[in-house]
PDB file of N, CA and C in Angstrom:
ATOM      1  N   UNK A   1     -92.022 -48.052 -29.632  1.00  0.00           N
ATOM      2  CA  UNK A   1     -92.874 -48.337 -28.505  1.00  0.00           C
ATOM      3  C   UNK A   1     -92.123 -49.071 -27.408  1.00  0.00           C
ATOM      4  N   UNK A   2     -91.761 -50.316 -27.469  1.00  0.00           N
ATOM      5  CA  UNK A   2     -90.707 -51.005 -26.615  1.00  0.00           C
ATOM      6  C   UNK A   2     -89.851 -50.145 -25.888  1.00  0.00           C
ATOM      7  N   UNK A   3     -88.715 -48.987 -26.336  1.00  0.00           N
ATOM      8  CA  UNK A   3     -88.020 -48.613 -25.293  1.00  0.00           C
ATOM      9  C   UNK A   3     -89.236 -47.799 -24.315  1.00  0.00           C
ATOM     10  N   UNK A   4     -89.773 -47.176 -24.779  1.00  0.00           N
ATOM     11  CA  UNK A   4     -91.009 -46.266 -23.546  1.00  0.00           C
ATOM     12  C   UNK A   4     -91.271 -47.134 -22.773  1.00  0.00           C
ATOM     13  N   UNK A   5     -91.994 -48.326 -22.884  1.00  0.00           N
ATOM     14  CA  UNK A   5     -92.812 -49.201 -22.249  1.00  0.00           C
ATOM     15  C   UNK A   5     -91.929 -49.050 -20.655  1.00  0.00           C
ATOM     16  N   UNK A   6     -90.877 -49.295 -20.818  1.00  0.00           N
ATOM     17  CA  UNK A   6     -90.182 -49.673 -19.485  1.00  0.00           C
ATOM     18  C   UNK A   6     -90.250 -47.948 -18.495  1.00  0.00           C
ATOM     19  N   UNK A   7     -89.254 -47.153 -19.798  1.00  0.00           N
ATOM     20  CA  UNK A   7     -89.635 -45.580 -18.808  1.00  0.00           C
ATOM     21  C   UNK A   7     -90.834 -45.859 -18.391  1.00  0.00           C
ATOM     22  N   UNK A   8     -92.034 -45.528 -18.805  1.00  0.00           N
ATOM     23  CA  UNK A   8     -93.038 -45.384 -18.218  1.00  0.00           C
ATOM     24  C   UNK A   8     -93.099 -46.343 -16.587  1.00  0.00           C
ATOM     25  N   UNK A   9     -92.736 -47.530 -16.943  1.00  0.00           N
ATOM     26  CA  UNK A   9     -93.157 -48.054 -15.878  1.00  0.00           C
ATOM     27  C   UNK A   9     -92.140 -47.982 -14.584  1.00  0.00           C
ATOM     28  N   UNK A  10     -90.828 -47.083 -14.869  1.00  0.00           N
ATOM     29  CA  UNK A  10     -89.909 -47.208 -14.102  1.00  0.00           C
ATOM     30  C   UNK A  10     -90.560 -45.564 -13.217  1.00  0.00           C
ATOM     31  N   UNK A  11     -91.269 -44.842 -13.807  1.00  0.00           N
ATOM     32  CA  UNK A  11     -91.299 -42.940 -13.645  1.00  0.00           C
ATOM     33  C   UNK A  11     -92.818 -43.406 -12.909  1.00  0.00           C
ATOM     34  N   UNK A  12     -93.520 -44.309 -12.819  1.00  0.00           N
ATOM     35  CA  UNK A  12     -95.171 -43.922 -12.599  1.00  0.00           C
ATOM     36  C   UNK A  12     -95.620 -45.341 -12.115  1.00  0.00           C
ATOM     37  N   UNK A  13     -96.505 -45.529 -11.779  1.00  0.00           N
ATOM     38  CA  UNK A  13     -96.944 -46.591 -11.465  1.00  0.00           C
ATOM     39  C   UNK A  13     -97.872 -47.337 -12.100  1.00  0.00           C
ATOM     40  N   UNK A  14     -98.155 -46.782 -13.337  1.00  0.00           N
ATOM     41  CA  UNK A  14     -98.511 -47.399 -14.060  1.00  0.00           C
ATOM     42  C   UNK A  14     -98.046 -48.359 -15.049  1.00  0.00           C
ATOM     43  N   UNK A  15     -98.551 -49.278 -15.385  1.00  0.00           N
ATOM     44  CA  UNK A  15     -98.291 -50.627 -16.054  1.00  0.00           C
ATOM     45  C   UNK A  15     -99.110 -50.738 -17.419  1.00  0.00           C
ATOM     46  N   UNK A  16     -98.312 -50.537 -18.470  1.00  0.00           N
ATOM     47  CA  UNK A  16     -98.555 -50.422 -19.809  1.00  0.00           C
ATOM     48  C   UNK A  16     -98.367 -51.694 -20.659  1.00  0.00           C
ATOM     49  N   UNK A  17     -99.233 -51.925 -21.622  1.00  0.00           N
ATOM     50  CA  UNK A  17     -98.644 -52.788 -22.400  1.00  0.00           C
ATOM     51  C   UNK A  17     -99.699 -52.321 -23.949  1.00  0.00           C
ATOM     52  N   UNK A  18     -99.031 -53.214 -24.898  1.00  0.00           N
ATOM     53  CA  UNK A  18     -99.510 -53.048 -26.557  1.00  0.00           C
ATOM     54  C   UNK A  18     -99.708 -54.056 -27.314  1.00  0.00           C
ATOM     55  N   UNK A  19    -100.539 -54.198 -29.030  1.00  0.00           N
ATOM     56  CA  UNK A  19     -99.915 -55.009 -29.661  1.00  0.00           C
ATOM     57  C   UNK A  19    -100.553 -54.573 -30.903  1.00  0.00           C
ATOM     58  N   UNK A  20    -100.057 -54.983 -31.508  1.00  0.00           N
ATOM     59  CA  UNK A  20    -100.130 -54.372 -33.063  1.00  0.00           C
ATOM     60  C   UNK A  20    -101.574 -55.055 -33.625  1.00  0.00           C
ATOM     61  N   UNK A  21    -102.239 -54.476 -34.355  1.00  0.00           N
ATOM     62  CA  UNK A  21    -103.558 -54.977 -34.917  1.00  0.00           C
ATOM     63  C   UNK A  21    -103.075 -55.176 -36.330  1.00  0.00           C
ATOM     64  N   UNK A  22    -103.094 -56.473 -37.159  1.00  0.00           N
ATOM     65  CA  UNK A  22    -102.800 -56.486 -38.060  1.00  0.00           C
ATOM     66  C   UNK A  22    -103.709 -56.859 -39.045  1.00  0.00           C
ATOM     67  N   UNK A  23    -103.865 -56.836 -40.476  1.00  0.00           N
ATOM     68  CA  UNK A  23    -104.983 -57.538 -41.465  1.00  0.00           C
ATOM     69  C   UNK A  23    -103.965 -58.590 -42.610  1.00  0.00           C
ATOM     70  N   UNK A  24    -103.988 -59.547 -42.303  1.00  0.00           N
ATOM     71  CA  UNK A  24    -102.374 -59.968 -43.157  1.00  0.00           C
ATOM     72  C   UNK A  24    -101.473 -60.275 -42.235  1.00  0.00           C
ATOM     73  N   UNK A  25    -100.054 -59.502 -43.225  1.00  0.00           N
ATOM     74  CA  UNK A  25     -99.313 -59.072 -42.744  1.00  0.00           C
ATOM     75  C   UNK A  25     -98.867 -57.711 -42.020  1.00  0.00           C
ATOM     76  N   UNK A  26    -100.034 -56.771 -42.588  1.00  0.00           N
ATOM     77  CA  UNK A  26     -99.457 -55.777 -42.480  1.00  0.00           C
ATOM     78  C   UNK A  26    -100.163 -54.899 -41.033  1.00  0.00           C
ATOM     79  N   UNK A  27     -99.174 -54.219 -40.514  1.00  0.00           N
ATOM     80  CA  UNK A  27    -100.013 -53.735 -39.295  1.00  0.00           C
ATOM     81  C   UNK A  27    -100.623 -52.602 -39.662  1.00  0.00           C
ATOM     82  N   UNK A  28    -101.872 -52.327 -39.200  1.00  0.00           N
ATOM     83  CA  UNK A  28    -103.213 -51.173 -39.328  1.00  0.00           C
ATOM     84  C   UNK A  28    -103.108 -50.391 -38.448  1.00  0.00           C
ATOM     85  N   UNK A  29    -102.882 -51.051 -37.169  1.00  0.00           N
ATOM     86  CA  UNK A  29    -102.870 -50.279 -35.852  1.00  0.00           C
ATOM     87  C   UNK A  29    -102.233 -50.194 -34.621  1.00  0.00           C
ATOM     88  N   UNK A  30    -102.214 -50.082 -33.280  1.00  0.00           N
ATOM     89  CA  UNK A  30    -102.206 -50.437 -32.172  1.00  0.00           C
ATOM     90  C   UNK A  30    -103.086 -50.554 -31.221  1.00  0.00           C
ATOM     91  N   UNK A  31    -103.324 -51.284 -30.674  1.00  0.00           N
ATOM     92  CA  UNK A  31    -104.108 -51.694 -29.492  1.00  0.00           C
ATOM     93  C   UNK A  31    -103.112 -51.303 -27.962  1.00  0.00           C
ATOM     94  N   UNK A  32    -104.029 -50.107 -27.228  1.00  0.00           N
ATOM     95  CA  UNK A  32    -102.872 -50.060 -25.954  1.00  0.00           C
ATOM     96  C   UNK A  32    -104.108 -50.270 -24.621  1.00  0.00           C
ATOM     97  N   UNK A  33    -103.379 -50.979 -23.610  1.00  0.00           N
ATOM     98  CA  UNK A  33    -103.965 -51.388 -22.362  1.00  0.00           C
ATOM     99  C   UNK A  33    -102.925 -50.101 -21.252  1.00  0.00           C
ATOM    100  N   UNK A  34    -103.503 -50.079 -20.204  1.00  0.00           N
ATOM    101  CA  UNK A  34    -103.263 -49.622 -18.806  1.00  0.00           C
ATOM    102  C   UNK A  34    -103.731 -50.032 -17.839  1.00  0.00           C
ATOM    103  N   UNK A  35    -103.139 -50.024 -16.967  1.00  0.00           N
ATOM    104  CA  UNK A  35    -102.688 -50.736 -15.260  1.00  0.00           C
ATOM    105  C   UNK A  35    -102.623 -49.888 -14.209  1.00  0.00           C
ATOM    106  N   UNK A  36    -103.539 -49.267 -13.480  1.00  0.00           N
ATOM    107  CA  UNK A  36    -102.877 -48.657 -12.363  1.00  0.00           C
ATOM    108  C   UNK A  36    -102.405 -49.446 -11.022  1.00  0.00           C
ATOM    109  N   UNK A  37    -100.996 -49.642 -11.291  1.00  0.00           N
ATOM    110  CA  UNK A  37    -100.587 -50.547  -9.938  1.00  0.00           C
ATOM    111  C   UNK A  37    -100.927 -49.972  -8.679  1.00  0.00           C
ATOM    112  N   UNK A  38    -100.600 -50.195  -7.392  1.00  0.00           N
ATOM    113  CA  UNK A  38    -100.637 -50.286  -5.920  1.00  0.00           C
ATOM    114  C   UNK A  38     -99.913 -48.886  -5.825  1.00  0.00           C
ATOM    115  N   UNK A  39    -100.337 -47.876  -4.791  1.00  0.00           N
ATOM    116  CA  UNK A  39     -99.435 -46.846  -4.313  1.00  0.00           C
ATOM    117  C   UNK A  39     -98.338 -47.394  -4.172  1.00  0.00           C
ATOM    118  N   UNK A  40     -97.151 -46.894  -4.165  1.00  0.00           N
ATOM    119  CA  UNK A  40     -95.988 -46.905  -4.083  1.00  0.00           C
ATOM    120  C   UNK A  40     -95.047 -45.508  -3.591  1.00  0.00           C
ATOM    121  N   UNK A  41     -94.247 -45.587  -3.269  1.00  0.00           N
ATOM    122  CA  UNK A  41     -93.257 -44.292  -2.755  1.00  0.00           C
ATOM    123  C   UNK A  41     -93.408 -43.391  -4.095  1.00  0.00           C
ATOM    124  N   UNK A  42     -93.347 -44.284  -4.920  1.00  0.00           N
ATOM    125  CA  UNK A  42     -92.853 -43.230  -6.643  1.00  0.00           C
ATOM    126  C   UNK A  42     -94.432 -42.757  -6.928  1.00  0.00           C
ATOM    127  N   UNK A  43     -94.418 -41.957  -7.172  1.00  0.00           N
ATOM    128  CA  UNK A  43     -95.774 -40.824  -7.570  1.00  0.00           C
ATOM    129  C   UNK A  43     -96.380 -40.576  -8.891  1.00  0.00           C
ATOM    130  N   UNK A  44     -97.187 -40.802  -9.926  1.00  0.00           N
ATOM    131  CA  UNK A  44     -96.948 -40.794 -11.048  1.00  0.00           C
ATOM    132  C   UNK A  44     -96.470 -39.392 -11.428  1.00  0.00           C
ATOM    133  N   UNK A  45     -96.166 -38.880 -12.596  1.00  0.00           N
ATOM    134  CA  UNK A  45     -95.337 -37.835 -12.803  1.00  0.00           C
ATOM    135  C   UNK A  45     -95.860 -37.430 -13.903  1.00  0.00           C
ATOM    136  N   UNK A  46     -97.238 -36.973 -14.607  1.00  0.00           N
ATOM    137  CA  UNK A  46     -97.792 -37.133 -15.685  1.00  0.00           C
ATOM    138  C   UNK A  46     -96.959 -36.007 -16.680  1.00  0.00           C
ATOM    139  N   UNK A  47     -96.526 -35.175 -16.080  1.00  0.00           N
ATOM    140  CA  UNK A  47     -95.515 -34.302 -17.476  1.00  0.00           C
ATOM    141  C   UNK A  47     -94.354 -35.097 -17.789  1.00  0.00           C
ATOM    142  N   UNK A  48     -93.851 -35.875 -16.737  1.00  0.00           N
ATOM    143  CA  UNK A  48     -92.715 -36.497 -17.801  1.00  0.00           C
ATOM    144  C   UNK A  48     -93.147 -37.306 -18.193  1.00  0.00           C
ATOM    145  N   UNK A  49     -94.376 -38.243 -17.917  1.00  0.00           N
ATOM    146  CA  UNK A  49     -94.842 -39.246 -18.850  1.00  0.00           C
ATOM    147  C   UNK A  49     -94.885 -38.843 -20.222  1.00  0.00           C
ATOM    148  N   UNK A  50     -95.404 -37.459 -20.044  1.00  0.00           N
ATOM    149  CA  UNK A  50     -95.919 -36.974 -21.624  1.00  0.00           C
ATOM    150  C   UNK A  50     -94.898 -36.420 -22.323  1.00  0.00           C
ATOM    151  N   UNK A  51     -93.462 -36.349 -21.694  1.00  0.00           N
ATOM    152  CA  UNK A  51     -92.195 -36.115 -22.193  1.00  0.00           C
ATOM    153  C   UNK A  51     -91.340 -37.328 -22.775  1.00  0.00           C
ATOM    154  N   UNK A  52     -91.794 -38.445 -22.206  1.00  0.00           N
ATOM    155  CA  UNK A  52     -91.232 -39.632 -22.526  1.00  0.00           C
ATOM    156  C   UNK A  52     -91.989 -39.865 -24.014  1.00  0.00           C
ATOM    157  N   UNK A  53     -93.250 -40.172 -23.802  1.00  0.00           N
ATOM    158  CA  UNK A  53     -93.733 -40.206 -24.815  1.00  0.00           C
ATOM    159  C   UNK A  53     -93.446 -39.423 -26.103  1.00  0.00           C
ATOM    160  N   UNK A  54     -93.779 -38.294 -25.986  1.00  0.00           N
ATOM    161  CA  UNK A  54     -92.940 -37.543 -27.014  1.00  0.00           C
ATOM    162  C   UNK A  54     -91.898 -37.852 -27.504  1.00  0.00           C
ATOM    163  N   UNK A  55     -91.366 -37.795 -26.679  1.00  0.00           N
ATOM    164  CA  UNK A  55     -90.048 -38.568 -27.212  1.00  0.00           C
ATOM    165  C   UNK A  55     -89.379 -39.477 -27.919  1.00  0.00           C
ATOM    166  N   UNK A  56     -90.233 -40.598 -27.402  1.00  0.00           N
ATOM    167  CA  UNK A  56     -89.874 -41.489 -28.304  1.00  0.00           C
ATOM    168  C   UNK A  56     -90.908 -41.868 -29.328  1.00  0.00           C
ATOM    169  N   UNK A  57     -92.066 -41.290 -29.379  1.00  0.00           N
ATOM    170  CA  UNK A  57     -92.848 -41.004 -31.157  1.00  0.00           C
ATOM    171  C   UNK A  57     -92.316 -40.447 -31.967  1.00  0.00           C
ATOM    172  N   UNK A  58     -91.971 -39.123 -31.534  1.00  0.00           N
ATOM    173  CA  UNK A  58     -91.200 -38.348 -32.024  1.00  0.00           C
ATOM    174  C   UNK A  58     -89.569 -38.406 -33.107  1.00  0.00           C
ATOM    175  N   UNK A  59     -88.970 -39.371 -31.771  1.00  0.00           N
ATOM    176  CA  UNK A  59     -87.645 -39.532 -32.031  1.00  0.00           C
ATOM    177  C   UNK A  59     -87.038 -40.952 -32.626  1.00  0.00           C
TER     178      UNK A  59
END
């Protein structure tokens, strides 16, 4: 999760963050938030978002 976090926010203007849901020690889940920041020059780019992602679930 950590390396995406940043792609994402470097490709889109959106602002991501996470955190693990745990019972214990052990983690159950994730909890994910979103941000749509301020227009900006950069455009979001939703296929490579969903390429990034892939990616790094995946990989």
């Amino acid at each position: 999760m950590e390396p995406a976090i940043p792609d994402i926010s470097e490709h889109t203007n959106i602002s991501v963050h996470w955190e693990p849901i745990k019972q214990g020690r052990s983690v159950v889940g994730m909890r994910f938030g979103c941000v749509e920041e301020k227009a900006t020059a950069i455009k979001p780019n939703v296929h490579m978002l969903n390429q990034v992602l892939t990616m790094k679930v995946s990989g």
